[in-house]
PDB file of N, CA and C in Angstrom:
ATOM      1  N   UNK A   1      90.817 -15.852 117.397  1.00  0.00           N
ATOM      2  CA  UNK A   1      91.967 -15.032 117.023  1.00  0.00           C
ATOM      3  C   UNK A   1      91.494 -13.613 116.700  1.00  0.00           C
ATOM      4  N   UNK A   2      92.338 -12.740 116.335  1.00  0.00           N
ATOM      5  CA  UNK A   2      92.141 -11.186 116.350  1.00  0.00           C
ATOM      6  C   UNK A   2      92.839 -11.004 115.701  1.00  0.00           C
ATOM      7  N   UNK A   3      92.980  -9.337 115.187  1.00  0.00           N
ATOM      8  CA  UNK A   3      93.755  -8.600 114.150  1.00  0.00           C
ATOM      9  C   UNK A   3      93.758  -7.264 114.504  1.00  0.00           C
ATOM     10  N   UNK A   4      94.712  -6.564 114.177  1.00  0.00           N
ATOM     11  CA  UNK A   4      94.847  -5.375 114.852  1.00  0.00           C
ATOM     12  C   UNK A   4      94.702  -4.164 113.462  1.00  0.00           C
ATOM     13  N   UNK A   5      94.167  -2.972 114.154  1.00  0.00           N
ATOM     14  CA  UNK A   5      93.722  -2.044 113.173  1.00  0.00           C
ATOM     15  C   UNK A   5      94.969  -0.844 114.012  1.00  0.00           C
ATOM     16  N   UNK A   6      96.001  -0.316 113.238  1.00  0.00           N
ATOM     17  CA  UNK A   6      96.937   0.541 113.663  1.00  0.00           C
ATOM     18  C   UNK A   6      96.478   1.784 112.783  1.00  0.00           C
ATOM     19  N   UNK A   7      96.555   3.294 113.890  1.00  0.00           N
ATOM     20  CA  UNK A   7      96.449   4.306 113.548  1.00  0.00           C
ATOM     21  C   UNK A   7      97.510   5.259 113.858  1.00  0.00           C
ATOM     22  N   UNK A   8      98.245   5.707 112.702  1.00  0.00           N
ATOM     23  CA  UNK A   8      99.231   7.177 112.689  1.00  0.00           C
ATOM     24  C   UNK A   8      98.785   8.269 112.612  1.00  0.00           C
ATOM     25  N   UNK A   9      98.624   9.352 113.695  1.00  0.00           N
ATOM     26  CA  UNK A   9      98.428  10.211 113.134  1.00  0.00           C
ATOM     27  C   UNK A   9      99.932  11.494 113.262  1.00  0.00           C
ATOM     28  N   UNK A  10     100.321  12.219 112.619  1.00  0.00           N
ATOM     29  CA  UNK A  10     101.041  12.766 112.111  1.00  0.00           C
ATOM     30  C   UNK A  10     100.982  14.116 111.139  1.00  0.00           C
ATOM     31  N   UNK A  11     100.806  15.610 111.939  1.00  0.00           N
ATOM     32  CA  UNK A  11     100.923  16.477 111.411  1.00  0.00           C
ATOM     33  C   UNK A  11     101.728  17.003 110.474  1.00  0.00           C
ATOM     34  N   UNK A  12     101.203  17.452 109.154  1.00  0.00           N
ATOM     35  CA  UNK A  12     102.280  18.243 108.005  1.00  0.00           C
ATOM     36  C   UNK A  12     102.656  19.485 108.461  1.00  0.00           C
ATOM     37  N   UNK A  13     103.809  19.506 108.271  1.00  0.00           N
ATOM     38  CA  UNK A  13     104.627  20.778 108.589  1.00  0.00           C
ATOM     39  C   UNK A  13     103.665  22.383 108.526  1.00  0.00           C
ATOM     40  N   UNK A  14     103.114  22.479 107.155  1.00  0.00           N
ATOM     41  CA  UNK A  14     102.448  23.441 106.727  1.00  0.00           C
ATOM     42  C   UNK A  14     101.094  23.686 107.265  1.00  0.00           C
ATOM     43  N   UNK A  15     100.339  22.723 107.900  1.00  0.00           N
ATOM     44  CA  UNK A  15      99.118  22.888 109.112  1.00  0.00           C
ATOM     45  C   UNK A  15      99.621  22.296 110.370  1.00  0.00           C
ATOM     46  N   UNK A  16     100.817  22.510 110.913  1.00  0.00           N
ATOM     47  CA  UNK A  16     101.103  21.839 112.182  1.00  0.00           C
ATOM     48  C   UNK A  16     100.137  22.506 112.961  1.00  0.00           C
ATOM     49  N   UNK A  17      99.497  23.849 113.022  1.00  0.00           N
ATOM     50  CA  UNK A  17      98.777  24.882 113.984  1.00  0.00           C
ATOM     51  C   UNK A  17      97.244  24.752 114.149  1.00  0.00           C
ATOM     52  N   UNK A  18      96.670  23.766 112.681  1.00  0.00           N
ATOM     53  CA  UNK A  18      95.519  23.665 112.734  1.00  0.00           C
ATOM     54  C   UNK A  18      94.788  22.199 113.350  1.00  0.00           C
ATOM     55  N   UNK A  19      94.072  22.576 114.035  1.00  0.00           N
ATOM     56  CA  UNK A  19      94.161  21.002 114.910  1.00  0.00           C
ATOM     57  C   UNK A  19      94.768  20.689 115.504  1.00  0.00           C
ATOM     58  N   UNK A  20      95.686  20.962 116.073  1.00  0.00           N
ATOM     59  CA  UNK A  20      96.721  20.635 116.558  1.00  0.00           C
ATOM     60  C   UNK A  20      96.829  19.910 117.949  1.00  0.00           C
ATOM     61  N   UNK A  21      95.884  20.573 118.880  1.00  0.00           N
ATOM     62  CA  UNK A  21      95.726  20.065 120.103  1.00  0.00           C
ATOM     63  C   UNK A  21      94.872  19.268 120.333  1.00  0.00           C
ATOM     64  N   UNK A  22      93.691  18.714 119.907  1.00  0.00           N
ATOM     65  CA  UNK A  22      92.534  18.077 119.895  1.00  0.00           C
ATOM     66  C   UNK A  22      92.959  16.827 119.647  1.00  0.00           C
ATOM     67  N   UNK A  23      92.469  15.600 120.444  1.00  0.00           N
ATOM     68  CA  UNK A  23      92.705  14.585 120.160  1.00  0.00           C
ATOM     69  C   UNK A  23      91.399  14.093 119.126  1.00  0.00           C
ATOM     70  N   UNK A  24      91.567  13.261 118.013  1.00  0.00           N
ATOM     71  CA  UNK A  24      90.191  12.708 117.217  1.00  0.00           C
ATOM     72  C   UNK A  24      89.528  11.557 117.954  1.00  0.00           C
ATOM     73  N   UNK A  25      88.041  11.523 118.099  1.00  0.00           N
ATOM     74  CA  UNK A  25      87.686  10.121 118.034  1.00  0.00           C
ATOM     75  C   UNK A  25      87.634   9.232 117.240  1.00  0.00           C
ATOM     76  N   UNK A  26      87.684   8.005 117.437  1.00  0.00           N
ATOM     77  CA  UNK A  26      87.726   6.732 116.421  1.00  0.00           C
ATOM     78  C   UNK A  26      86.464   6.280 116.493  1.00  0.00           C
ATOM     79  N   UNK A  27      86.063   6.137 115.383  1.00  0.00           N
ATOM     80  CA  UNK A  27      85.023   4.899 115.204  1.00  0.00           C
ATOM     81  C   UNK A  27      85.147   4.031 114.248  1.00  0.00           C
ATOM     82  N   UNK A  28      84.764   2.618 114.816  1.00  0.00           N
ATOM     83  CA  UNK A  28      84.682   1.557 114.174  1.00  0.00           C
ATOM     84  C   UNK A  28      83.606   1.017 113.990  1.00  0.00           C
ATOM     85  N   UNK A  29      83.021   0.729 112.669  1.00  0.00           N
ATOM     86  CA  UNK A  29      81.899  -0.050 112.571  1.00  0.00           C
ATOM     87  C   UNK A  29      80.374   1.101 113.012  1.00  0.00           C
ATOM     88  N   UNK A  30      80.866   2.397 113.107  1.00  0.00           N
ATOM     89  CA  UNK A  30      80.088   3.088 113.495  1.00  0.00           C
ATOM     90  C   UNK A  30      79.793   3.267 114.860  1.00  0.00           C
ATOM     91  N   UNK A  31      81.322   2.805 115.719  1.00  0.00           N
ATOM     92  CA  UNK A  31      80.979   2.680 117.331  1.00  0.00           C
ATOM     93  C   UNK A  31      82.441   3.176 117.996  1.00  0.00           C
ATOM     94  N   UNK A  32      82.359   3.911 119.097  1.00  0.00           N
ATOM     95  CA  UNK A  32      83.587   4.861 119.463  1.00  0.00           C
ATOM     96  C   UNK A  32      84.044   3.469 119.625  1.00  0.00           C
ATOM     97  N   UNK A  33      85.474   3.909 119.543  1.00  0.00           N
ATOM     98  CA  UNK A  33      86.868   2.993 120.240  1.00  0.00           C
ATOM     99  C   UNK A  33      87.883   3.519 120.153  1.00  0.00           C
ATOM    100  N   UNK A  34      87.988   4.758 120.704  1.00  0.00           N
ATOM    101  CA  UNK A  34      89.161   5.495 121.164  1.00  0.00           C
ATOM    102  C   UNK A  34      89.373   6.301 120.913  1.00  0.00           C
ATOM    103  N   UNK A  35      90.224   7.674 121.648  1.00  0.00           N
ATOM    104  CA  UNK A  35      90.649   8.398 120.583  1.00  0.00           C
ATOM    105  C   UNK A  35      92.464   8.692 120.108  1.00  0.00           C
ATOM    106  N   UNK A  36      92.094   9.295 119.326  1.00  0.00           N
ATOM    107  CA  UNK A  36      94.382   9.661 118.758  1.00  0.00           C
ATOM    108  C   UNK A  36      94.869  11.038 118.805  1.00  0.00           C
ATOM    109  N   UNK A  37      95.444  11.356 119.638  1.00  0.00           N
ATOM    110  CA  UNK A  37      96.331  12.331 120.030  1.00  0.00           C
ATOM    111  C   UNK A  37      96.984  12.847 118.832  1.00  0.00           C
ATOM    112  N   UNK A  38      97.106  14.130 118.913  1.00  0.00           N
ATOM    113  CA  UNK A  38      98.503  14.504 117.575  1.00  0.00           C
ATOM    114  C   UNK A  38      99.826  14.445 117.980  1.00  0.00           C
ATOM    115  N   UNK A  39      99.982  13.775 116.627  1.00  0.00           N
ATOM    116  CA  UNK A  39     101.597  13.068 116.738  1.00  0.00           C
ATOM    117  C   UNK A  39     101.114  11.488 117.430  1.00  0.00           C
ATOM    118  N   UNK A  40     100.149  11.243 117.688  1.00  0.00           N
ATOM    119  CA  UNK A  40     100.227  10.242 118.470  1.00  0.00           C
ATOM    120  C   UNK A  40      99.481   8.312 117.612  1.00  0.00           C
ATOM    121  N   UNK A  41      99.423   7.487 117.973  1.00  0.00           N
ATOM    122  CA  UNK A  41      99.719   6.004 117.252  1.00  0.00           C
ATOM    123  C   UNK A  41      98.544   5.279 118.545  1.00  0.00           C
ATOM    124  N   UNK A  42      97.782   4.751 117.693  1.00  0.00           N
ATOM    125  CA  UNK A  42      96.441   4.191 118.676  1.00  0.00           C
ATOM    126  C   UNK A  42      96.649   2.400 117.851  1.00  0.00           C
ATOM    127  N   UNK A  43      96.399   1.253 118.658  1.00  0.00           N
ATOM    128  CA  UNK A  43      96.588   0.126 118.130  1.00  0.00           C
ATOM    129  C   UNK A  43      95.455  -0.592 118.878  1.00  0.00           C
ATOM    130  N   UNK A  44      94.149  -0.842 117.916  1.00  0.00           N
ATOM    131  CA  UNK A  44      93.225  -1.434 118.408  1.00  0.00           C
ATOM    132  C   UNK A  44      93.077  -2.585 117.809  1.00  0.00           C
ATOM    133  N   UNK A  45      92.699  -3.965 118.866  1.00  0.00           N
ATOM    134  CA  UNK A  45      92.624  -4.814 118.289  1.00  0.00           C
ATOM    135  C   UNK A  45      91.000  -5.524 117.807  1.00  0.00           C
ATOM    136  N   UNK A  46      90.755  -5.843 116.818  1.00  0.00           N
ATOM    137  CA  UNK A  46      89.900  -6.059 115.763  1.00  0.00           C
ATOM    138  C   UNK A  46      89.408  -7.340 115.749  1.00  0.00           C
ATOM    139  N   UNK A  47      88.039  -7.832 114.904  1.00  0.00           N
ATOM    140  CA  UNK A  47      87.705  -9.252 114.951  1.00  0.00           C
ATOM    141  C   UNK A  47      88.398  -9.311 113.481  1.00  0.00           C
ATOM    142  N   UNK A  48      88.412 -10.796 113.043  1.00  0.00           N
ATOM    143  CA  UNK A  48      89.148 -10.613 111.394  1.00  0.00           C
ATOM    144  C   UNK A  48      87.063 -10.307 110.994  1.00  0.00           C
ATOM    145  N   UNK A  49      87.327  -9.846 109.563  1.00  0.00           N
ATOM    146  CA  UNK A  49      86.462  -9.463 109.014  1.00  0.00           C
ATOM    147  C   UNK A  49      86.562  -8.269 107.916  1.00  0.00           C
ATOM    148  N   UNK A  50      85.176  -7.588 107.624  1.00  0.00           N
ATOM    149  CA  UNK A  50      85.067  -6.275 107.362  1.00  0.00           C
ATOM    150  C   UNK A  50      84.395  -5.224 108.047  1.00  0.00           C
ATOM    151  N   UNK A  51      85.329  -3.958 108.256  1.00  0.00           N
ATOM    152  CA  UNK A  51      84.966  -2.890 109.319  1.00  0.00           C
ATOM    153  C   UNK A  51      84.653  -1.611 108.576  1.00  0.00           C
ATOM    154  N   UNK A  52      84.228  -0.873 108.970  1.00  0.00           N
ATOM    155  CA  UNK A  52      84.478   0.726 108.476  1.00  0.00           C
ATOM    156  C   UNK A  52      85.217   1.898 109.763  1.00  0.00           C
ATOM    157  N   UNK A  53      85.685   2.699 109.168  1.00  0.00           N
ATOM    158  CA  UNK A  53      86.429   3.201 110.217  1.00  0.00           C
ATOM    159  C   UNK A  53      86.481   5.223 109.980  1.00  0.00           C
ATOM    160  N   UNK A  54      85.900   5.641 111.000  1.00  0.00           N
ATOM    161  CA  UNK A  54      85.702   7.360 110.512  1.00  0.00           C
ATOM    162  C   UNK A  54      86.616   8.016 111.792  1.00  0.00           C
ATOM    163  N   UNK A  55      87.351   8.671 111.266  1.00  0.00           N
ATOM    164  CA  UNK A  55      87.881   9.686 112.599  1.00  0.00           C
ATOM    165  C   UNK A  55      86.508  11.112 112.693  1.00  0.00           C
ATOM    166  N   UNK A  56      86.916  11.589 113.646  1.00  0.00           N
ATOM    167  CA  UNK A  56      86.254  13.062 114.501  1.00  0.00           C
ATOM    168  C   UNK A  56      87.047  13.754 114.998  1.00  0.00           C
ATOM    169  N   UNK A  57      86.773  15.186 114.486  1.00  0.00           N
ATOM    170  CA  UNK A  57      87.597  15.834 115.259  1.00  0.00           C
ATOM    171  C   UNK A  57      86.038  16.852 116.174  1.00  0.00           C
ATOM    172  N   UNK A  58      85.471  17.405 115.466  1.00  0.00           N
ATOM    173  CA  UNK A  58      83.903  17.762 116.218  1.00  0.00           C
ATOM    174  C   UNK A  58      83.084  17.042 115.715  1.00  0.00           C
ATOM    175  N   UNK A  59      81.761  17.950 115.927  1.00  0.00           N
ATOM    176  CA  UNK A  59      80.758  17.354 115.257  1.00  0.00           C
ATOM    177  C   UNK A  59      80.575  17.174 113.567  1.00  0.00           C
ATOM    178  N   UNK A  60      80.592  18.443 113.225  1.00  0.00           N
ATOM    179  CA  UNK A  60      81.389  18.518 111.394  1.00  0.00           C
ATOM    180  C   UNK A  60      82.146  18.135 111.240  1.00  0.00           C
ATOM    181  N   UNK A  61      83.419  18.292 111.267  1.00  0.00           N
ATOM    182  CA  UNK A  61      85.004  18.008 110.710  1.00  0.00           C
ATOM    183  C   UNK A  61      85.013  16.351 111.095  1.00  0.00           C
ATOM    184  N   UNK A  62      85.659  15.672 110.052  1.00  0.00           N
ATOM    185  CA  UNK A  62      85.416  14.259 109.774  1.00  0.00           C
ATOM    186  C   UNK A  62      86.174  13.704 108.909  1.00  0.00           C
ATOM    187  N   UNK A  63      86.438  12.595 108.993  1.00  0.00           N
ATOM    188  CA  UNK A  63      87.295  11.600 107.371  1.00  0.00           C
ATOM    189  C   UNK A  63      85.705  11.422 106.848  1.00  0.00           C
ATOM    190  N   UNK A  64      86.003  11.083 105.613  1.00  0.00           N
ATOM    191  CA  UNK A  64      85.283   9.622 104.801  1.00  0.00           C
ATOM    192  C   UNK A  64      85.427   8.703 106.025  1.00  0.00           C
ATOM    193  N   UNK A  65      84.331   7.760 105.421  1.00  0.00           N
ATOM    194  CA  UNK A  65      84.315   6.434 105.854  1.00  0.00           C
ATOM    195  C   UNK A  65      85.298   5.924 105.023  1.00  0.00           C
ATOM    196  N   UNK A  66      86.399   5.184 106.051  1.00  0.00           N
ATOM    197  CA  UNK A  66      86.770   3.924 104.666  1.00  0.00           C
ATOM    198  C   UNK A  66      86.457   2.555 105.538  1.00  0.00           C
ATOM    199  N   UNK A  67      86.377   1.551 104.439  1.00  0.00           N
ATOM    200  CA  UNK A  67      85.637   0.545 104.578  1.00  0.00           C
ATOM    201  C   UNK A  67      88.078  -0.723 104.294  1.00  0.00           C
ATOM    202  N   UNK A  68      87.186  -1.691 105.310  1.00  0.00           N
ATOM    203  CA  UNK A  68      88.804  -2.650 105.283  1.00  0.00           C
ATOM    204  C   UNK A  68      88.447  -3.884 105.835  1.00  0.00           C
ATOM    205  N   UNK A  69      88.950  -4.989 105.193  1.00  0.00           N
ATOM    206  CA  UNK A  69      89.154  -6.375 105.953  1.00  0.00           C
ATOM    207  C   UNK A  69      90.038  -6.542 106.877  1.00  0.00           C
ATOM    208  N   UNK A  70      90.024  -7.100 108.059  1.00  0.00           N
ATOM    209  CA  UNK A  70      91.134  -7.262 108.531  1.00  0.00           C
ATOM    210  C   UNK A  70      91.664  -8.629 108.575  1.00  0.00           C
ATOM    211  N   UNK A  71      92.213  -9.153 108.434  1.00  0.00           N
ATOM    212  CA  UNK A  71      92.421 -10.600 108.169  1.00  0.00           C
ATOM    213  C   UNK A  71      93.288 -11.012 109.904  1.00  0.00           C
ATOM    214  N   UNK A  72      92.578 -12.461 109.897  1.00  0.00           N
ATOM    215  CA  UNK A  72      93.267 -12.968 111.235  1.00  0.00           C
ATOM    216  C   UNK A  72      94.737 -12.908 111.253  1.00  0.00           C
ATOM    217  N   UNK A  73      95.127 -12.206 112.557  1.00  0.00           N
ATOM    218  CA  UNK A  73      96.654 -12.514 113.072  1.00  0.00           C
ATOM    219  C   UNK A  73      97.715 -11.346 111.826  1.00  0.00           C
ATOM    220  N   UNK A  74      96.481 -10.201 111.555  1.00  0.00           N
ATOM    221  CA  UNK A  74      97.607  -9.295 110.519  1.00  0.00           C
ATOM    222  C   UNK A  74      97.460  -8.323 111.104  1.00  0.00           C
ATOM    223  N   UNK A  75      98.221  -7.068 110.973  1.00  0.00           N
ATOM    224  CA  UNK A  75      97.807  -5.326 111.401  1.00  0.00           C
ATOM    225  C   UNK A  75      97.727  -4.672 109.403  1.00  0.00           C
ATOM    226  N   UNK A  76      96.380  -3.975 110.082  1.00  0.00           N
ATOM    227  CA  UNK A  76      96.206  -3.273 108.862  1.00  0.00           C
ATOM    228  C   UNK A  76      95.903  -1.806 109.539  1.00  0.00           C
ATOM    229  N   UNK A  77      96.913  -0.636 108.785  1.00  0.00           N
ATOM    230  CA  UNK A  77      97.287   0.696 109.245  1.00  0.00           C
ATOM    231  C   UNK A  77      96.865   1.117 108.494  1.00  0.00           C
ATOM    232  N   UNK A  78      96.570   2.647 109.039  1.00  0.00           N
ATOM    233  CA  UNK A  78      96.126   4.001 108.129  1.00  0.00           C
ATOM    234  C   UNK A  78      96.822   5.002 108.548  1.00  0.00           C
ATOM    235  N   UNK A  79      97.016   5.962 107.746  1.00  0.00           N
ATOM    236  CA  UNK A  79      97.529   7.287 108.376  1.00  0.00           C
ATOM    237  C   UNK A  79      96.566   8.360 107.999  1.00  0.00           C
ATOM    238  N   UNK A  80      96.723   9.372 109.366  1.00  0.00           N
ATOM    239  CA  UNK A  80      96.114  10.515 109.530  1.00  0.00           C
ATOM    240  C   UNK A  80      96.289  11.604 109.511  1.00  0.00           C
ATOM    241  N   UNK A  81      95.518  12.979 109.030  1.00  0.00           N
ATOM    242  CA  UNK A  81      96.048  14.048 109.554  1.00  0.00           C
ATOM    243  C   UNK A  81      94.930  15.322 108.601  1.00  0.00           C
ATOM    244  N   UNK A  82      95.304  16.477 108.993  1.00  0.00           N
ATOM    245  CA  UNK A  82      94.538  17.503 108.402  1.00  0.00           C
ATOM    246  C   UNK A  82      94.604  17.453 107.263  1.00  0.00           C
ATOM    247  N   UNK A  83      94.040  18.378 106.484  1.00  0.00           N
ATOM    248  CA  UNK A  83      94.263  18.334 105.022  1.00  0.00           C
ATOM    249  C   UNK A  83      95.710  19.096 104.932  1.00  0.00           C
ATOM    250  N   UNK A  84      96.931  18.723 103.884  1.00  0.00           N
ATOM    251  CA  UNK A  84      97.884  19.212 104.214  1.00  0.00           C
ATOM    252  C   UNK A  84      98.302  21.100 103.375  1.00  0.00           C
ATOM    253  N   UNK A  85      98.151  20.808 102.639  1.00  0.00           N
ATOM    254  CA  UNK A  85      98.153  21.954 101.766  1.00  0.00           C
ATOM    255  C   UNK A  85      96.533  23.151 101.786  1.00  0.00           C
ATOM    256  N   UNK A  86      96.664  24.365 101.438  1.00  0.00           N
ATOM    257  CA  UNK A  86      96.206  25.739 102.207  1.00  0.00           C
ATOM    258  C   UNK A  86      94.756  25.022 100.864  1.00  0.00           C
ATOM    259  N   UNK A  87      94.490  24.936 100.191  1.00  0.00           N
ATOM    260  CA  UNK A  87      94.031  24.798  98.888  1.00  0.00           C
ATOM    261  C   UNK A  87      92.772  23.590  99.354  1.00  0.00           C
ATOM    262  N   UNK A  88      93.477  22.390  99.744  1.00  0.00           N
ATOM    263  CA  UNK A  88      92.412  21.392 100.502  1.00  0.00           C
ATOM    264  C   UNK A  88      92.054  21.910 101.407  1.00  0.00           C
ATOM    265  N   UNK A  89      92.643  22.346 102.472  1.00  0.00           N
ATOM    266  CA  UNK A  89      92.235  22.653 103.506  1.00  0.00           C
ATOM    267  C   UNK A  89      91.242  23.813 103.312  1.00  0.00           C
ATOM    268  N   UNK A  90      90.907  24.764 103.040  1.00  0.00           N
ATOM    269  CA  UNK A  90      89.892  25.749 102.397  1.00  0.00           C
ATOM    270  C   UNK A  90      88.858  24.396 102.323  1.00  0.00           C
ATOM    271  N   UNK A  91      89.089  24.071 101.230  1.00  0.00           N
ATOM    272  CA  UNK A  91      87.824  23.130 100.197  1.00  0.00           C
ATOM    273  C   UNK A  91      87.402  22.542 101.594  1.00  0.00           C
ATOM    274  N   UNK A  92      87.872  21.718 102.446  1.00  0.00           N
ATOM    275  CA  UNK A  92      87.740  20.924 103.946  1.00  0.00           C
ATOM    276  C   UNK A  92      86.598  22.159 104.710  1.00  0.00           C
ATOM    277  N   UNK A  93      87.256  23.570 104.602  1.00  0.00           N
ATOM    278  CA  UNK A  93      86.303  23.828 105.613  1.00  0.00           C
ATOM    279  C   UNK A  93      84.237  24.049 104.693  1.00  0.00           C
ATOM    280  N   UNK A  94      84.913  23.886 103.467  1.00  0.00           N
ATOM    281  CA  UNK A  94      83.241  24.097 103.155  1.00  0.00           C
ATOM    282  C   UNK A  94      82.657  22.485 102.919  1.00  0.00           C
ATOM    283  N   UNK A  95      83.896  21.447 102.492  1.00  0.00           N
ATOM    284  CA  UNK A  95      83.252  20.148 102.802  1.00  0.00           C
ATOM    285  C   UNK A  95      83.492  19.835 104.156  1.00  0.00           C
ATOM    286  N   UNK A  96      83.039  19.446 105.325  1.00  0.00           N
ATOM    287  CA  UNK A  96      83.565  18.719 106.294  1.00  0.00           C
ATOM    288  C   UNK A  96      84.179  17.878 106.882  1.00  0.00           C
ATOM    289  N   UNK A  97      83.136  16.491 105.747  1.00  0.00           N
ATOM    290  CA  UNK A  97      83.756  15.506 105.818  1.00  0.00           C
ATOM    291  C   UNK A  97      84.844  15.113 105.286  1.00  0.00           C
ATOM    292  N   UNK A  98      85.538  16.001 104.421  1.00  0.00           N
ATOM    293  CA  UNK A  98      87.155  15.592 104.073  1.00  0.00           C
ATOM    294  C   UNK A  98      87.997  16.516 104.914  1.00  0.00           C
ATOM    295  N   UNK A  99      87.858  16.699 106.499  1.00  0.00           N
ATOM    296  CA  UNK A  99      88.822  17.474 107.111  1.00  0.00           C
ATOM    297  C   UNK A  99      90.003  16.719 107.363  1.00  0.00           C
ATOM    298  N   UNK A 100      89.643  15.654 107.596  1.00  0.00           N
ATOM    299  CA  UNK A 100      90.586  14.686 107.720  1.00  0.00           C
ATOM    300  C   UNK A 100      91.052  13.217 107.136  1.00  0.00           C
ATOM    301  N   UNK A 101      92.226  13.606 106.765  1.00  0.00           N
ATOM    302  CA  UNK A 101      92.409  12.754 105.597  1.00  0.00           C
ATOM    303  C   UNK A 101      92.936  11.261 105.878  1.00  0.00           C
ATOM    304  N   UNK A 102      92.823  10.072 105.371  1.00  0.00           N
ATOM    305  CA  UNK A 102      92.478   9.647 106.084  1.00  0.00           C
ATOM    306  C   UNK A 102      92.984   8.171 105.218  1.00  0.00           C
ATOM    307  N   UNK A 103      94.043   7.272 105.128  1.00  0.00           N
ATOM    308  CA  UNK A 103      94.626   6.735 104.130  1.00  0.00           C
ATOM    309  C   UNK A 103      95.031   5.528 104.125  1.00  0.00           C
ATOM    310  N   UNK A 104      94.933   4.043 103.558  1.00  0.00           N
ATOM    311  CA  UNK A 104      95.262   3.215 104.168  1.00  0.00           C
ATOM    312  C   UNK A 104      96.846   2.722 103.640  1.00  0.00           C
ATOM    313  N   UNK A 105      97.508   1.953 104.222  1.00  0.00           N
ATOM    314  CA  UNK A 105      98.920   1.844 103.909  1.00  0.00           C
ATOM    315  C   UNK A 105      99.421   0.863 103.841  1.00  0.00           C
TER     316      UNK A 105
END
């Protein structure tokens, strides 16, 4: 059996311009598996277990790792997107790895 790992991503009004066109890569477990379009919903399916999961937008700009079980025969979602407000987003460009934020739901 399997489990599915669902990704939203979804621009805030107030950085719709930043990032905007670039699709992110996915990694799972520390291994590509796809990437997500803006505005766009990626649905990969998963072993049950525990995974870690990092978006990319380059080589710098990055989520955290977050770490998730997926349990057999469930979908477990996150949502995505730039940092939304002018204030994170600053702080994002001198940290990297919080360019993209990165949330489970």
């Amino acid at each position: 059996m399997s489990a599915t790992l669902l990704l939203n991503r979804h621009m805030p009004m107030a950085v719709a311009l930043v990032d905007r066109s670039r699709s992110w890569q996915i990694l799972l477990d520390g291994d590509p598996a796809g990437q997500i379009a803006p505005d766009g919903s990626v649905e990969i399916p998963v072993a049950p277990g525990p995974h870690t999961l990092q978006l990319t937008s380059t080589d710098t700009r990055r989520s955290p790792e977050r770490t998730f079980t997926a349990e057999e025969e469930s979908v477990t979602e996150f949502a995505c997107h730039v940092q939304p407000v002018w204030p994170l987003l600053l702080m994002a460009l001198a940290l990297p790895h919080r360019w993209i934020a990165l949330k489970q739901r």
